[in-house]
Protein backbone atom coordinates (compact mmCIF):
# COMPACT_ATOMS: atom_id res chain seq x y z
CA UNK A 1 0.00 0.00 0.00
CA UNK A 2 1.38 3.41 -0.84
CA UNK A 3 2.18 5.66 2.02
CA UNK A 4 -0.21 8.83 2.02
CA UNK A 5 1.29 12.42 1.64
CA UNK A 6 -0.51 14.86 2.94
CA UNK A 7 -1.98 17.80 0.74
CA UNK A 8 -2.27 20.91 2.92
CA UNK A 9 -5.38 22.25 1.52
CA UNK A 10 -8.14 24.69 3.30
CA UNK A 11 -11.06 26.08 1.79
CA UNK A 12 -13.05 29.30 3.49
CA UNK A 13 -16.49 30.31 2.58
CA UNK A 14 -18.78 33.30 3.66
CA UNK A 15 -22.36 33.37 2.04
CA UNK A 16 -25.87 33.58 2.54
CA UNK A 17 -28.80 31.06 2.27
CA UNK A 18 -32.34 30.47 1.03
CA UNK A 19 -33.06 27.95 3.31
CA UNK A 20 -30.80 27.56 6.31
CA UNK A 21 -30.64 25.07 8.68
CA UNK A 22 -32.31 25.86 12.19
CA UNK A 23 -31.74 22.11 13.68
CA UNK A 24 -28.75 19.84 14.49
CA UNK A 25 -29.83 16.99 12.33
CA UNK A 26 -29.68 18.79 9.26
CA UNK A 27 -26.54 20.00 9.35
CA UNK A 28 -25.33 17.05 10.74
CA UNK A 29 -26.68 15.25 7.57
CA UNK A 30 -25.07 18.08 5.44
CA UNK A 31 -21.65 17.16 6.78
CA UNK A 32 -21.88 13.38 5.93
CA UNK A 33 -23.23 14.37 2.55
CA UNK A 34 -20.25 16.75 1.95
CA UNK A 35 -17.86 14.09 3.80
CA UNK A 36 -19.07 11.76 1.66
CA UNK A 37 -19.01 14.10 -2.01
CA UNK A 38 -15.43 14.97 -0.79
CA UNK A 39 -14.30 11.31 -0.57
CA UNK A 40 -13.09 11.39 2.87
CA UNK A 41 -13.49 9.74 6.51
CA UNK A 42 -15.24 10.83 9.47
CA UNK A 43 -13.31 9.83 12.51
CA UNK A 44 -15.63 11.96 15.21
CA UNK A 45 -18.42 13.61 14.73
CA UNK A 46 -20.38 15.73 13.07
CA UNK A 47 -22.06 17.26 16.21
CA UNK A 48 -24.11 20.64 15.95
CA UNK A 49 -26.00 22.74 18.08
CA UNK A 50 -28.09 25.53 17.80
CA UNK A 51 -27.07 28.35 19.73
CA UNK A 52 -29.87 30.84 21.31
CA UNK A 53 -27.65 33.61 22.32
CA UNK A 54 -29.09 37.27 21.79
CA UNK A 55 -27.49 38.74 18.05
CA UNK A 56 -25.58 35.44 17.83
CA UNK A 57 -28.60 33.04 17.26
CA UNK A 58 -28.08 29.65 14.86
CA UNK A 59 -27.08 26.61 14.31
CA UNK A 60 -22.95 26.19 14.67
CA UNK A 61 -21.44 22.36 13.60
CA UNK A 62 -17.92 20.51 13.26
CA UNK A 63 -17.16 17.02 12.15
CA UNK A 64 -13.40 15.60 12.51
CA UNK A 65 -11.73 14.22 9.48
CA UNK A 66 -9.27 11.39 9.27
CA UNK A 67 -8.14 14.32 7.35
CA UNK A 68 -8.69 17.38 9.85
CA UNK A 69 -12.33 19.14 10.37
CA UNK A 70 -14.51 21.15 8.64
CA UNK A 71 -16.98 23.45 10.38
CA UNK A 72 -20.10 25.81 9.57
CA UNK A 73 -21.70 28.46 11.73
CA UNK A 74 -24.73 30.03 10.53
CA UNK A 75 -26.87 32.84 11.91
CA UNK A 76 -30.35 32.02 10.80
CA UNK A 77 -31.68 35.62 12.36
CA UNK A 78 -29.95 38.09 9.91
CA UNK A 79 -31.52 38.83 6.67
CA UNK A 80 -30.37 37.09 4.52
CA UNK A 81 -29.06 34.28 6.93
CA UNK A 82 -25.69 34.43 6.99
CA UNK A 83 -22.85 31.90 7.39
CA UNK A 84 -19.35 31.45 7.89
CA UNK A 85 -17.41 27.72 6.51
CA UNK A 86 -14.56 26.13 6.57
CA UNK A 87 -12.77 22.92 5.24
CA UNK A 88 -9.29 21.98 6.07
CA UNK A 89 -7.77 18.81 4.38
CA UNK A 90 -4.76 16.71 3.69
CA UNK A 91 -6.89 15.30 1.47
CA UNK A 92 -7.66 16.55 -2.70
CA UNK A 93 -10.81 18.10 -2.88
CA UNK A 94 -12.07 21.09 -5.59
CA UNK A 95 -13.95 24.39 -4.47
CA UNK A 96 -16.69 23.40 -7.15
CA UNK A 97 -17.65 20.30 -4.90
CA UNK A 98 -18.03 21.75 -1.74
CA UNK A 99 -20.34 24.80 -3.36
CA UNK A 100 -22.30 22.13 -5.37
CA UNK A 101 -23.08 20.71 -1.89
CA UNK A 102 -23.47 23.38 -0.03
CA UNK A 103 -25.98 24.86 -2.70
CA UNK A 104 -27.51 21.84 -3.20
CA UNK A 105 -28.77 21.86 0.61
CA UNK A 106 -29.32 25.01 1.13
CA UNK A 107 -29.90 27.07 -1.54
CA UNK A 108 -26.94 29.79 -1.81
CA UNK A 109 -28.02 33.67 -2.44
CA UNK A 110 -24.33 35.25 -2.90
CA UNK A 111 -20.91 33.81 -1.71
CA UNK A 112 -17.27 34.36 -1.77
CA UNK A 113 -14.71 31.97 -0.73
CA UNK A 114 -10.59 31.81 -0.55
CA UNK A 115 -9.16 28.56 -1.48
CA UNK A 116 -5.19 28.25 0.10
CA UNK A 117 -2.13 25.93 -0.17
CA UNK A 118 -0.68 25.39 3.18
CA UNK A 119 1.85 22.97 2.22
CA UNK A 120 4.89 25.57 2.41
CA UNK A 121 5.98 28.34 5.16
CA UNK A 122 3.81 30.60 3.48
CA UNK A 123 0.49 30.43 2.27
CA UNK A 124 -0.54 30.18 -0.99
CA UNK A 125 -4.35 31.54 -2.22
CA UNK A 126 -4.88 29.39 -5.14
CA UNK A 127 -8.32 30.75 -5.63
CA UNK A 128 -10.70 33.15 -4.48
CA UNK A 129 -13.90 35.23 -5.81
């Protein structure tokens, strides 16, 4: 079996929904959809939880990767709802999957995202709108 080398790679994404989720088990379910569209392996996780704190309210989530984590924190209150993502792999993944996904489960109104190579001292944007 060939010994895996790790790709540094970490996506972040700041958008707004159509139809964002308010519960744990839906973005739980997101996460092993995207897990799963990404072609990696949960290890622990996902766990969400809605948080009910006063101009902070929404759902927040994490789910640990055999290749590191990726997270979501949305605030379901603003208009539009807004929300903050991340994905951090060792793993190859594209910026087009994770959107697709993301899209595909919640609808997506506007987003911008920075894609960066960690793999060096310095960090590399390889992509960003």
């Amino acid at each position: 079996m060939d010994k895996f080398i790790p790709n540094h790679l970490h996506l972040l994404v700041k958008g707004y929904f159509i139809n964002p989720p308010h519960d744990e088990k839906t973005l739980n379910n997101f996460f092993i959809k995207l897990v799963n569209k990404v072609r990696m392996n949960v290890v622990a996780g996902p766990t969400s939880v809605y948080v009910n704190e006063l101009g902070n309210e929404g759902i927040t989530g994490t789910v640990t990767l055999a290749t590191s984590h990726a997270s979501m924190h949305v605030w379901d209150m603003e208009k539009p709802p807004m929300f903050q993502f991340d994905l951090y792999s060792c793993s190859e993944f594209t910026v087009e999957e994770v959107i697709e996904c993301i899209d595909d489960n919640f609808g997506l109104l506007q987003y911008n995202y920075v894609f960066i190579d960690r793999n060096k001292n310095d960090f590399k944007i390889i992509d960003r709108n």
